[in-house]
Structures are given as C-alpha cells and as structure tokens.
C-alpha atoms as a PDB file:
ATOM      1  CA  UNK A   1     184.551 123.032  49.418  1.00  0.00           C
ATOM      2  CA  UNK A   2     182.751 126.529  49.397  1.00  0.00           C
ATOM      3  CA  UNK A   3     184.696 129.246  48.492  1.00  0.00           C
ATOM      4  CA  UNK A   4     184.964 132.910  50.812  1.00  0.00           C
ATOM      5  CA  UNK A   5     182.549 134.614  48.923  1.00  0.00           C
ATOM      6  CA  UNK A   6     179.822 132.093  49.102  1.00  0.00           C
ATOM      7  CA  UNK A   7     179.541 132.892  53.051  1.00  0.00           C
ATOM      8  CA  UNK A   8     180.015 136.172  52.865  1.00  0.00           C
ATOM      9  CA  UNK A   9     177.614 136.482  50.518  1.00  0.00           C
ATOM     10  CA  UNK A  10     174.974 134.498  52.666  1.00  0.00           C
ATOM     11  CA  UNK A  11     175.723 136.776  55.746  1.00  0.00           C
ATOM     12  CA  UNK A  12     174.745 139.556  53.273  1.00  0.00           C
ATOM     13  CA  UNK A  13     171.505 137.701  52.421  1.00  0.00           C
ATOM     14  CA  UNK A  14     170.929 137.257  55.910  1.00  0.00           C
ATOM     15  CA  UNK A  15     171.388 140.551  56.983  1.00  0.00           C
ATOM     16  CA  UNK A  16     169.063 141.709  53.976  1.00  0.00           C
ATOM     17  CA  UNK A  17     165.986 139.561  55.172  1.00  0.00           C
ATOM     18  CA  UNK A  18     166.251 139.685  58.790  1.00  0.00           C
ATOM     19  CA  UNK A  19     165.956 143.522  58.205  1.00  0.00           C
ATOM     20  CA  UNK A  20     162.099 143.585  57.439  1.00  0.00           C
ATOM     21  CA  UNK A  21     160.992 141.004  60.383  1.00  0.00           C
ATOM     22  CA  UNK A  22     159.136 142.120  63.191  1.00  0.00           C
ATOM     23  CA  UNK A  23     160.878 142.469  66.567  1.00  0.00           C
ATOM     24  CA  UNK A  24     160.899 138.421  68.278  1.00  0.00           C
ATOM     25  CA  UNK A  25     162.801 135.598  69.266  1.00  0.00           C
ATOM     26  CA  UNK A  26     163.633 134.188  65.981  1.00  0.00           C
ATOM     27  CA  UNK A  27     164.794 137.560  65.122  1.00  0.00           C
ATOM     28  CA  UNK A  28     166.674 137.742  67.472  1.00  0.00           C
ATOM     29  CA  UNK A  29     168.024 134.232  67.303  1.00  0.00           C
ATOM     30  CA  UNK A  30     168.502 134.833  63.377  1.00  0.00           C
ATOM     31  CA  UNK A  31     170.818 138.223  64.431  1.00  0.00           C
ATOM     32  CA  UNK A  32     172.897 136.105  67.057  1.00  0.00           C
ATOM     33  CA  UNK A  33     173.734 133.979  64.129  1.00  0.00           C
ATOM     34  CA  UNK A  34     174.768 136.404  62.050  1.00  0.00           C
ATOM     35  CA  UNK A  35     176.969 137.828  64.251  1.00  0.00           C
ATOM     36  CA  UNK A  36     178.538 134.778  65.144  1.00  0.00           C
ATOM     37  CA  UNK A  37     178.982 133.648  61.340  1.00  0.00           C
ATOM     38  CA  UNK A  38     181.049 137.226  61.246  1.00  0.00           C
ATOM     39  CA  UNK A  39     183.329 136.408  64.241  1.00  0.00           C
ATOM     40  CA  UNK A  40     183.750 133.057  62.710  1.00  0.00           C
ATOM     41  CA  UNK A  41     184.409 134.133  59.086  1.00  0.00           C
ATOM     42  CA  UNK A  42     186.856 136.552  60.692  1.00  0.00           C
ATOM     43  CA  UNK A  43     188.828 133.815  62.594  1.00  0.00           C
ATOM     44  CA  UNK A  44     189.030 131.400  59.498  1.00  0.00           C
ATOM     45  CA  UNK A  45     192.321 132.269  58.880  1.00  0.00           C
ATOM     46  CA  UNK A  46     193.772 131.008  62.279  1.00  0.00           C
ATOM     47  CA  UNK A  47     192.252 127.582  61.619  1.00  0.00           C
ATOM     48  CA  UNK A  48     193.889 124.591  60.136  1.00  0.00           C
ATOM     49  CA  UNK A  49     192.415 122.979  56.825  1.00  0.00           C
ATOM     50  CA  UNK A  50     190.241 120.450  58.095  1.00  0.00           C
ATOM     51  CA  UNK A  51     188.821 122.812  60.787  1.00  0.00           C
ATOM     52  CA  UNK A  52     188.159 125.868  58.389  1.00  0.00           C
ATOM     53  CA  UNK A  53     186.247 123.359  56.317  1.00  0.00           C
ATOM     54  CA  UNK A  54     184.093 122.548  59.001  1.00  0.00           C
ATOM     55  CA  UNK A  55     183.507 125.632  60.039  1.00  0.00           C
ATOM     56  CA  UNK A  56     182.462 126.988  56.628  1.00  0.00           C
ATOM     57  CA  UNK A  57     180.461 124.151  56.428  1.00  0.00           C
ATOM     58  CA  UNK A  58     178.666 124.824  59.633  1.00  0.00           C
ATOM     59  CA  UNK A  59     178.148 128.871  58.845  1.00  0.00           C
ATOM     60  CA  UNK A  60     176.676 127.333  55.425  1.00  0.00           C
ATOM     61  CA  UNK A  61     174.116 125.077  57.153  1.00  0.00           C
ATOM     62  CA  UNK A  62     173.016 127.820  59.926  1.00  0.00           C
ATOM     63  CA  UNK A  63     172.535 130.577  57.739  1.00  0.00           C
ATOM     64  CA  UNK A  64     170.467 128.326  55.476  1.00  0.00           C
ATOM     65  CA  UNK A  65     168.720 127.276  58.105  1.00  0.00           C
ATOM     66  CA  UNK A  66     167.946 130.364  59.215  1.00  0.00           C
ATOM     67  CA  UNK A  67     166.419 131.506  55.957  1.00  0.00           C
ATOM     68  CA  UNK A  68     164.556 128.681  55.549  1.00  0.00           C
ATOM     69  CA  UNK A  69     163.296 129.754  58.938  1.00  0.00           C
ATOM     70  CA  UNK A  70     162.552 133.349  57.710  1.00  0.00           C
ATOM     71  CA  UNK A  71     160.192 131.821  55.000  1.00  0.00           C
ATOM     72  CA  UNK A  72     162.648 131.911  51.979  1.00  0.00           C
ATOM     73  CA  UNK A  73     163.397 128.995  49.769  1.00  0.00           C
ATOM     74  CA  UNK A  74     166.569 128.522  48.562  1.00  0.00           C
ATOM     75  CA  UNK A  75     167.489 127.548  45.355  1.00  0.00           C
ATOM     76  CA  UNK A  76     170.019 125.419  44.508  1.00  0.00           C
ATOM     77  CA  UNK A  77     173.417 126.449  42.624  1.00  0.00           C
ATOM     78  CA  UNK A  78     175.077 125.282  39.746  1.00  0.00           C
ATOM     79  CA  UNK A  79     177.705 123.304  41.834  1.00  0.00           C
ATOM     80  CA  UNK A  80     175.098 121.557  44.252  1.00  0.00           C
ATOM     81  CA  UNK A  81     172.903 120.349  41.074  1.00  0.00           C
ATOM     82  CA  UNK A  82     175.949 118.360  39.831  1.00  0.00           C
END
C-alpha cells in the first residue's frame, strides 16, 4: 500500500505547517494528531499485515485531513494518478 516514508514524511509536513498557526483548537487538535500518528508509526511493527495496513491507511487519511484543514491543498502523486 503506502510505503514508511510516505507517513513519515506527512508527519514532517504536518509538523512544518502546524508550526506557523495561531494558538486554537484546531491547533491543538492538528498537534494531538500528530502525536498520535508518531505513537502509531512507532507501534507498526507489533501489528499483523492486515492491521498495519489499516493503520497506515488511517494516519494517511488524518494527516490529510488535517492539512486540508490547515488550508493546504494537496496534490496528488504519481501513484494515486494511475
């Protein structure tokens, strides 16, 4: 499905644009997030196949959603065009 460095890499993004908002509850919200996709990501590992799918899946979709939320468009990839 999505590869290790795709959600770490969106964490990064994350991190990156929550950085400049102003102090609120989607800021906050957006932060919880993030450190929840890092527990997550951490406890991958532990997981069997079908369940470390879905969980990657599910980091992908919040973090997207959550820079959607922070006024950023995403664009899509090479992979997700096909």
């Amino acid at each position: 499905m999505y590869g290790e460095e795709h959600y770490l890499t969106k964490i990064e993004r994350n991190t990156n644009a929550v950085s400049g908002m102003a102090i609120g509850v989607l800021k906050g919200h957006i932060i919880a997030n993030i450190k929840w996709a890092r527990e997550l990501s951490s406890r991958l590992d532990q997981l069997d196949y079908q369940e470390r799918d879905k969980a990657i899946a599910n980091i992908h979709q919040v973090l997207d959603t959550d820079y959607v939320s922070m006024g950023y468009e995403l664009t899509p990839t090479i992979s997700q065009k096909m």
